[in-house]
N, C-alpha and C. Protein backbone atom coordinates (compact mmCIF):
# COMPACT_ATOMS: atom_id res chain seq x y z
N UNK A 1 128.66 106.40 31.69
CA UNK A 1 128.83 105.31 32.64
C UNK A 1 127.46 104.67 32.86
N UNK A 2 127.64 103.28 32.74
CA UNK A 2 126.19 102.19 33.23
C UNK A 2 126.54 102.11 34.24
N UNK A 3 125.43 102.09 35.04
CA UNK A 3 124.93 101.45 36.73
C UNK A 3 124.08 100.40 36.75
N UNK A 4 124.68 98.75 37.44
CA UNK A 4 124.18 98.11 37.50
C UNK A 4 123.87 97.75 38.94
N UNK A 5 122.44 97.03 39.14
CA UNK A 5 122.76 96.56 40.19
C UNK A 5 123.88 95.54 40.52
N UNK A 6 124.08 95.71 41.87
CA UNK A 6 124.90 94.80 42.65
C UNK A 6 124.95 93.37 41.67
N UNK A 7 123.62 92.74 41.73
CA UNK A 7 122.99 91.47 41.65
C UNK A 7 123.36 91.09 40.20
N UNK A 8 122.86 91.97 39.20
CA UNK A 8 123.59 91.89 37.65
C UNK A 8 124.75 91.89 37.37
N UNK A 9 125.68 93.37 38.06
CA UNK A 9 127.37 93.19 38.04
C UNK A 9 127.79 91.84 38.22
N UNK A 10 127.25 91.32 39.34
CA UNK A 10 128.52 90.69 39.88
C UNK A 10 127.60 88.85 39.27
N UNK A 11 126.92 88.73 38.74
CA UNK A 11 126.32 87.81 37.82
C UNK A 11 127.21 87.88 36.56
N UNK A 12 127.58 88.84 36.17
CA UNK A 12 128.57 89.04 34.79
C UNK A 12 129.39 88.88 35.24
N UNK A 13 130.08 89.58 36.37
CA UNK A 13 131.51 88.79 36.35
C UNK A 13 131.86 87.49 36.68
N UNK A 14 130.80 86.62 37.34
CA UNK A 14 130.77 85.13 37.98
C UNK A 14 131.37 84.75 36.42
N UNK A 15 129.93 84.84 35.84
CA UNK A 15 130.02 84.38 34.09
C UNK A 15 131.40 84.70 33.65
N UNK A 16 132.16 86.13 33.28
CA UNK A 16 133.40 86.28 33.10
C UNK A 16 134.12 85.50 33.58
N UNK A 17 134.44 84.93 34.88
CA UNK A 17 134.96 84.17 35.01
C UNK A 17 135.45 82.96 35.31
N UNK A 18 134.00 82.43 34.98
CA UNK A 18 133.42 80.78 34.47
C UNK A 18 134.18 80.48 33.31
N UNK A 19 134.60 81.51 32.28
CA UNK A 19 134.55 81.38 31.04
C UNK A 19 136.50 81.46 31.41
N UNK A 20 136.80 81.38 32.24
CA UNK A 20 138.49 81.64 32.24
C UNK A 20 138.96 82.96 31.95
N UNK A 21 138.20 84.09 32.20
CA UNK A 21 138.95 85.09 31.38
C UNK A 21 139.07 86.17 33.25
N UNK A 22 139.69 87.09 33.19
CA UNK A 22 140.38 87.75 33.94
C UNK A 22 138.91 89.44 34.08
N UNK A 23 138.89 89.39 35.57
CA UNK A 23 138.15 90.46 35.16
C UNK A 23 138.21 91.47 36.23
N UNK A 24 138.66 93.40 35.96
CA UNK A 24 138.69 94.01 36.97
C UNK A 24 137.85 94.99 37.21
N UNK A 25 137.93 95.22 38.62
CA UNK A 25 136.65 95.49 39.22
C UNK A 25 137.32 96.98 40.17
N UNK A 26 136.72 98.28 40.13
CA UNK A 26 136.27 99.06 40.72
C UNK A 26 136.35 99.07 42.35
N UNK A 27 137.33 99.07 43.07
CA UNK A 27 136.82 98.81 44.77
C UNK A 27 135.63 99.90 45.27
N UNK A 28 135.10 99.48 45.85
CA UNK A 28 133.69 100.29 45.86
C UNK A 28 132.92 99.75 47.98
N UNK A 29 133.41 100.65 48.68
CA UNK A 29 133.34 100.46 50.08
C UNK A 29 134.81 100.79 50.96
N UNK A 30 134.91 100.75 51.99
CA UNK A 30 135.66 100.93 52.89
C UNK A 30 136.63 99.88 53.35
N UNK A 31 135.58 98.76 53.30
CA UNK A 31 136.35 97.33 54.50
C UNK A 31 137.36 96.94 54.00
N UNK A 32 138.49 97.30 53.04
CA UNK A 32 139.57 97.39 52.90
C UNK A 32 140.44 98.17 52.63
N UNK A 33 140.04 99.03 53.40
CA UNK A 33 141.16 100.19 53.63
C UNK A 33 142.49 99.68 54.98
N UNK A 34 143.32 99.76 55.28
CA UNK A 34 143.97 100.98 54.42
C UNK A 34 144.83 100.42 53.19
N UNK A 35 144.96 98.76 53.00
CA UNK A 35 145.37 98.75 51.49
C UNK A 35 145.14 98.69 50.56
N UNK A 36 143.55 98.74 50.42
CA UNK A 36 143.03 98.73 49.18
C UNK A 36 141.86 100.03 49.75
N UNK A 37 141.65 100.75 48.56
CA UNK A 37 141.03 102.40 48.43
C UNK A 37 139.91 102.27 47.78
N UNK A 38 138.95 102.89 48.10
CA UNK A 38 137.37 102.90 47.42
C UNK A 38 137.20 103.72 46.44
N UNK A 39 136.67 103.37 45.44
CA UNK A 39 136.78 104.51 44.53
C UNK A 39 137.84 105.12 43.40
N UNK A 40 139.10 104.49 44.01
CA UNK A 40 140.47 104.79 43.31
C UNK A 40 140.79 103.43 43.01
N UNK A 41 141.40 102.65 43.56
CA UNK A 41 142.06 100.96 43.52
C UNK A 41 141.12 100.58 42.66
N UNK A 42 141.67 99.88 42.05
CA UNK A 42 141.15 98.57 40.92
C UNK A 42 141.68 97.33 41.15
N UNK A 43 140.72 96.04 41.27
CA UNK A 43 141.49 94.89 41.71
C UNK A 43 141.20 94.41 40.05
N UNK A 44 141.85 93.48 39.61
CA UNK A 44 141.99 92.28 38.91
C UNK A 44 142.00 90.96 39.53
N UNK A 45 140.77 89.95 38.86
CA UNK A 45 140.87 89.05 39.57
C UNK A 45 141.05 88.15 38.39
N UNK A 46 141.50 86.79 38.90
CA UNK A 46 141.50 85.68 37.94
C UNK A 46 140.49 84.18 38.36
N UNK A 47 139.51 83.20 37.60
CA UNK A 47 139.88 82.48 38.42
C UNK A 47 140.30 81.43 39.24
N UNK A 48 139.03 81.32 40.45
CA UNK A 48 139.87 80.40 41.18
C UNK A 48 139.44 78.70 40.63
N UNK A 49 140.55 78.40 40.35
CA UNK A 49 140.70 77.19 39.13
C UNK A 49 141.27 76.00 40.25
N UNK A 50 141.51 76.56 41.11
CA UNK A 50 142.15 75.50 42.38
C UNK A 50 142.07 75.47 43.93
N UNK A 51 140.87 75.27 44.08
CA UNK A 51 140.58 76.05 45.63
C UNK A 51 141.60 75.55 46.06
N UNK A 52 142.28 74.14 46.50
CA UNK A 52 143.37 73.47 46.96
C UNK A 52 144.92 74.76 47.29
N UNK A 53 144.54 75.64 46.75
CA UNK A 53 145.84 76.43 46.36
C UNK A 53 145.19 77.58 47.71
N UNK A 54 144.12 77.87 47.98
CA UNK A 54 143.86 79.20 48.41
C UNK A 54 144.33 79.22 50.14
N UNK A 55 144.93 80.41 50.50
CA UNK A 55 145.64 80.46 51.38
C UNK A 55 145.62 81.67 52.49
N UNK A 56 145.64 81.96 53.66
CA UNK A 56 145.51 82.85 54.17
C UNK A 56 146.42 84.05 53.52
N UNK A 57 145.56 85.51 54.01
CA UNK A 57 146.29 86.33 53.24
C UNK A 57 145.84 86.81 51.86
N UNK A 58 145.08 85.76 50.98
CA UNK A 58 144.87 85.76 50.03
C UNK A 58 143.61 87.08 49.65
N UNK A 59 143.39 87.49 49.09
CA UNK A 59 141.87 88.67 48.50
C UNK A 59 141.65 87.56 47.63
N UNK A 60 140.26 87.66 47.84
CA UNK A 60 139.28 87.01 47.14
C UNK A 60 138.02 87.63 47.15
N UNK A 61 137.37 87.39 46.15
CA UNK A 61 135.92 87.79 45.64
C UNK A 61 135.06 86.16 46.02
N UNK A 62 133.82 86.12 46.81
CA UNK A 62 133.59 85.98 47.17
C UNK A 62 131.91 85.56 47.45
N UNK A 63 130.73 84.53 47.65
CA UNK A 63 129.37 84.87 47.61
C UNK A 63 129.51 84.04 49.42
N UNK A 64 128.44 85.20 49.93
CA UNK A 64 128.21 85.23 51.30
C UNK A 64 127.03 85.47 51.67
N UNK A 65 126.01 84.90 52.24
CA UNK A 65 124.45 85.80 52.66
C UNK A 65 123.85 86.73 51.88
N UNK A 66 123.83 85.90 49.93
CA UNK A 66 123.16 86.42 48.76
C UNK A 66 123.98 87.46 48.02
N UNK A 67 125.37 87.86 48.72
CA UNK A 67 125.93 88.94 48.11
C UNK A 67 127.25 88.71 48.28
N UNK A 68 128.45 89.08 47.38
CA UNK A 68 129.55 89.30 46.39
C UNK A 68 129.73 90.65 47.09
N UNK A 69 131.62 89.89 48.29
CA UNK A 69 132.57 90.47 49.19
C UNK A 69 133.61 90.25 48.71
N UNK A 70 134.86 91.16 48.72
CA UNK A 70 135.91 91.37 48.30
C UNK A 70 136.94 91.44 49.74
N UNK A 71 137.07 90.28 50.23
CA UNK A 71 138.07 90.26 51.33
C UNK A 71 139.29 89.46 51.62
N UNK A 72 140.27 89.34 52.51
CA UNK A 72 141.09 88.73 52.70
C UNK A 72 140.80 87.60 53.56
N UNK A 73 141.43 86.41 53.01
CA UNK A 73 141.43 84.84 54.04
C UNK A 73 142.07 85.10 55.04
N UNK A 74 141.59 85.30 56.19
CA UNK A 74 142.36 84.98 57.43
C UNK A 74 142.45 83.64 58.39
N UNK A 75 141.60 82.43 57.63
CA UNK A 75 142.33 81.53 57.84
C UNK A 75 141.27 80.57 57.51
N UNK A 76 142.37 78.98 57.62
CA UNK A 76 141.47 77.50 56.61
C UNK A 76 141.54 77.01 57.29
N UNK A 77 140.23 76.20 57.55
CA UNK A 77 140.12 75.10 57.94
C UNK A 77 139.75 74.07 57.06
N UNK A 78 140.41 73.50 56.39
CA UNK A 78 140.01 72.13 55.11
C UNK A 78 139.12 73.18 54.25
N UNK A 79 137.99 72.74 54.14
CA UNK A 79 137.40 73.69 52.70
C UNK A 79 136.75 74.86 53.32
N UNK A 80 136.83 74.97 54.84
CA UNK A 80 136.34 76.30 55.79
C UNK A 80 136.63 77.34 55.41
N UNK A 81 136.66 78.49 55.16
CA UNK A 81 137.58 79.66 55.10
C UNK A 81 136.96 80.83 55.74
N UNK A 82 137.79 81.47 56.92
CA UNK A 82 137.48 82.42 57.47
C UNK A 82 138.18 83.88 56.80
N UNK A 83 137.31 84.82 56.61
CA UNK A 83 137.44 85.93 55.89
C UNK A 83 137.35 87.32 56.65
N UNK A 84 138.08 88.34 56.22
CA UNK A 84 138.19 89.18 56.93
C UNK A 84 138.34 90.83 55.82
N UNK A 85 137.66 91.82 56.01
CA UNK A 85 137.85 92.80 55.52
C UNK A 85 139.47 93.56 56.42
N UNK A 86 140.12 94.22 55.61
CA UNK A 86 141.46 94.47 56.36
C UNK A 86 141.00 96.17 56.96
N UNK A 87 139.84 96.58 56.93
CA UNK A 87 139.68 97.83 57.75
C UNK A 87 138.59 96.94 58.70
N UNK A 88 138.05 95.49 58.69
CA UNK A 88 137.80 95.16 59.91
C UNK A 88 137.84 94.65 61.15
N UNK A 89 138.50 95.64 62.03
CA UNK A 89 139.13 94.68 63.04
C UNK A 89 138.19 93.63 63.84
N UNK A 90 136.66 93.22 63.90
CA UNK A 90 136.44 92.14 64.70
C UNK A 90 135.42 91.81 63.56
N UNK A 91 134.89 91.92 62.53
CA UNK A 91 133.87 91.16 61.84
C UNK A 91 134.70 90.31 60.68
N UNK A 92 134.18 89.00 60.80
CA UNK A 92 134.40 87.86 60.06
C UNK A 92 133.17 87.51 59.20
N UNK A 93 133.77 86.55 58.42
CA UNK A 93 132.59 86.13 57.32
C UNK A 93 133.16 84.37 57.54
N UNK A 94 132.22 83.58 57.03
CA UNK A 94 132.71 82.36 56.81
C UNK A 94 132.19 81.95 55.41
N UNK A 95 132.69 81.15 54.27
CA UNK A 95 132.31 80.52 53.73
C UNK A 95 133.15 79.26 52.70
N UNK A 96 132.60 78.20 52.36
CA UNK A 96 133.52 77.39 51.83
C UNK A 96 134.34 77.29 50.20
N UNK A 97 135.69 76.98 49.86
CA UNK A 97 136.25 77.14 48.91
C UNK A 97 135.51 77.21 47.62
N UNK A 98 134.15 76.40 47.30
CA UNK A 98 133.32 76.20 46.32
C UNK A 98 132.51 77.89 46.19
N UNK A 99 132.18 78.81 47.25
CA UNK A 99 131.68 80.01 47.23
C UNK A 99 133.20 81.50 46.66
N UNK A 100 133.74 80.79 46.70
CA UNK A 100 135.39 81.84 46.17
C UNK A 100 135.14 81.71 44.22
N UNK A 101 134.93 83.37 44.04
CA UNK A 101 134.59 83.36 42.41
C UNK A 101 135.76 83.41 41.81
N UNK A 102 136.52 84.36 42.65
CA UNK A 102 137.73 84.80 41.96
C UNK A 102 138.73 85.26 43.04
N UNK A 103 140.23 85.14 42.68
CA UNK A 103 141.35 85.82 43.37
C UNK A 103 141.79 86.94 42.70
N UNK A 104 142.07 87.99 43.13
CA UNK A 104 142.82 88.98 43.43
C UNK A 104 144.69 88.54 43.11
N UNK A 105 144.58 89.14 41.70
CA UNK A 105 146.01 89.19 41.29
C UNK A 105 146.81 90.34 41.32
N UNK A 106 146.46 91.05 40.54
CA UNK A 106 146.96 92.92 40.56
C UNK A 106 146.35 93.74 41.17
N UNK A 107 146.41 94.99 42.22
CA UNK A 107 146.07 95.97 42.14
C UNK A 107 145.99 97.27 41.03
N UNK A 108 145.44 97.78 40.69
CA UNK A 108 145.94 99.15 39.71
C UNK A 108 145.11 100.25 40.40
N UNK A 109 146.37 100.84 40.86
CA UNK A 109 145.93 102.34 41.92
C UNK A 109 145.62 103.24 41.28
N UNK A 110 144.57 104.56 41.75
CA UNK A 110 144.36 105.28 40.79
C UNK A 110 145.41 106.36 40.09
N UNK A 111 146.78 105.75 40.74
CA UNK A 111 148.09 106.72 39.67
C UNK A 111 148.51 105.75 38.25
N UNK A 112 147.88 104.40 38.10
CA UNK A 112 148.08 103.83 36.86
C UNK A 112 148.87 102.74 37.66
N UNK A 113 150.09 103.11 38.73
CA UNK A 113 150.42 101.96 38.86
C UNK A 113 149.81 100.76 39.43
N UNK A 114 150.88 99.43 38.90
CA UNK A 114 150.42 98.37 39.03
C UNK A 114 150.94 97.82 39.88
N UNK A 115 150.33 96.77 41.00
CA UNK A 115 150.79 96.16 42.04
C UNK A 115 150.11 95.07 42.02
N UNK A 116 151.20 93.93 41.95
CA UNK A 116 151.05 92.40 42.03
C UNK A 116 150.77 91.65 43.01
N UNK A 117 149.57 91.09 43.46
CA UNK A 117 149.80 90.62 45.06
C UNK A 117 150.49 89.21 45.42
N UNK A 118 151.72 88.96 44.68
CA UNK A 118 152.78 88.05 44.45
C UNK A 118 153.45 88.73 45.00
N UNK A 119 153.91 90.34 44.68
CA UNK A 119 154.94 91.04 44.95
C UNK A 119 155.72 90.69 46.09
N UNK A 120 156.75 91.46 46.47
CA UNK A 120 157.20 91.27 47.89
C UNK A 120 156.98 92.16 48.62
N UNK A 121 156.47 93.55 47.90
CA UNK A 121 156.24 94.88 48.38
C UNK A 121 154.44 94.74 48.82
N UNK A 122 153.96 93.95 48.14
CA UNK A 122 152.37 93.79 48.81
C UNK A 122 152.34 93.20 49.77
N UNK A 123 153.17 91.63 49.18
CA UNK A 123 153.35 90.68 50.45
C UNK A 123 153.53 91.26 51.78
N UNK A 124 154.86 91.96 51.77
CA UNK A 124 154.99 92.12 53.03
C UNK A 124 154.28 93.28 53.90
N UNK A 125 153.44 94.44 53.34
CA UNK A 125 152.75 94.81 53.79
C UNK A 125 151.22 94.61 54.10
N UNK A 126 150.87 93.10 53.79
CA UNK A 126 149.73 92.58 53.58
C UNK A 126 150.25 92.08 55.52
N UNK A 127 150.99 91.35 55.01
CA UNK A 127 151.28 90.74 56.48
C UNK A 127 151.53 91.50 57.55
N UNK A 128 152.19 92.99 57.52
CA UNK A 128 152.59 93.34 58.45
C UNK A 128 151.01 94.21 58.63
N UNK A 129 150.18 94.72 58.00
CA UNK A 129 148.97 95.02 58.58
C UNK A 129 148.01 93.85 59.42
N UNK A 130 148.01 92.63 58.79
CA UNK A 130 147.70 91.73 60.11
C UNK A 130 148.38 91.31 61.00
N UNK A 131 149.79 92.00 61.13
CA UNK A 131 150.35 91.27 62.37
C UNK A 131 149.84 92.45 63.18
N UNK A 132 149.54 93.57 63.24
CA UNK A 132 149.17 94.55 64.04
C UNK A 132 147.78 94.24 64.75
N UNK A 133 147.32 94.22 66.16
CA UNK A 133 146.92 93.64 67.18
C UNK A 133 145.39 94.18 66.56
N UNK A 134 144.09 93.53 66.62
CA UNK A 134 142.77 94.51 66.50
C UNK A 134 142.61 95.48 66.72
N UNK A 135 142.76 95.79 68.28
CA UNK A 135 142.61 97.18 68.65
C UNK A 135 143.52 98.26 68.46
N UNK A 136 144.96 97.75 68.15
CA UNK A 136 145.51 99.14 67.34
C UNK A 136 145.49 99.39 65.98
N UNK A 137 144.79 98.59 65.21
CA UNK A 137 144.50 98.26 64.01
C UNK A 137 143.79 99.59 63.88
N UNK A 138 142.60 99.33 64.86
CA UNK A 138 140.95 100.30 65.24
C UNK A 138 141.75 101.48 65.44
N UNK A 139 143.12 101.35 66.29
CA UNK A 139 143.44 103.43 66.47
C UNK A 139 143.67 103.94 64.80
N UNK A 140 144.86 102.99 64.37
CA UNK A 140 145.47 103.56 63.17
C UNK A 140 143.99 103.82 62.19
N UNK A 141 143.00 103.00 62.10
CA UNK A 141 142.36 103.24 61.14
C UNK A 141 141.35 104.65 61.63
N UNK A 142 141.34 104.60 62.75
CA UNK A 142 140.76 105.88 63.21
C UNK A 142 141.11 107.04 62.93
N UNK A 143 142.99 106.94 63.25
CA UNK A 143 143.38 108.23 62.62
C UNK A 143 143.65 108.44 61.28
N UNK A 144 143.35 107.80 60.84
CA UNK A 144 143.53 107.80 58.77
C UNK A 144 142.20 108.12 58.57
N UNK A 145 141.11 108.00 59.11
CA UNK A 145 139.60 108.34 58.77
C UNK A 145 139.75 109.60 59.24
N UNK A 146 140.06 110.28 60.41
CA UNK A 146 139.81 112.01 60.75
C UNK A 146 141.12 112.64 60.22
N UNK A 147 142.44 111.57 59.44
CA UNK A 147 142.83 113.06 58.70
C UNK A 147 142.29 113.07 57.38
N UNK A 148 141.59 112.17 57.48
CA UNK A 148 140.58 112.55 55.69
C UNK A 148 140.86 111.59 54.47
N UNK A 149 142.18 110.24 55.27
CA UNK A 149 142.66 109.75 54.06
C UNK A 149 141.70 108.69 53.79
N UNK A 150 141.08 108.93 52.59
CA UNK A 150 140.46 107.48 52.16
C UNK A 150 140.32 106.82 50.98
């Protein structure tokens, strides 16, 4: 296994997917737990060929304050987009549609399977984790961190 920095990885994948081609990536951190897993989950991204299209809800890859985030849109304002890690219940990011490298098409969990974030089975658990209030967001993720699940 190669180790790159941050700064090189994610320079190759910009390039990867300047060039139209599809590229997946390793989840590597916490701030999207509990539906996406560190270390295990693999996102696939494609890309974004149409900011016009991008929508709350959406995972996207991302350049923010010199560095390449993997989070969900939680909401647009014209080319605004407010961003949100889904294990963070009060920190936001902002940045505009032109800073979005890539979207988030498939998951591939570390059992092989594959999960589409078209699905109806992502969909609707994408949504029903943000319909759940911040602060019980903060219990549930509390108790999934002390029984060890991560």
């Amino acid at each position: 296994m190669i180790l790159l920095p941050n700064q090189l990885f994610f320079a190759e994948v910009e390039a990867m997917l300047s060039e139209g081609r599809e590229v997946q990536i390793r989840m590597k951190g916490h701030s999207m737990r509990p539906l996406l897993r560190s270390e295990r989950d693999q996102v696939v991204l494609t890309p974004c060929t149409d900011p016009a299209r991008l929508r709350p809800g959406d995972v996207v890859l991302f350049r923010c304050c010199g560095r390449h985030i993997l989070h969900r849109i939680v909401r647009r304002d014209g080319d605004r987009l407010t961003l949100a890690g889904d294990g963070n219940y009060r920190i936001t990011e902002q940045c505009t549609t032109r800073d979005v490298a890539g979207i988030a098409v498939r998951i591939i969990r570390a059992s092989g399977r594959v999960v589409g974030c078209d699905s109806p089975g992502w969909q609707l658990r994408s949504r029903l984790w943000l319909a759940i209030p911040p602060w019980l967001r903060r219990q549930v993720l509390r108790v999934l961190w002390h029984s060890g699940w991560k």
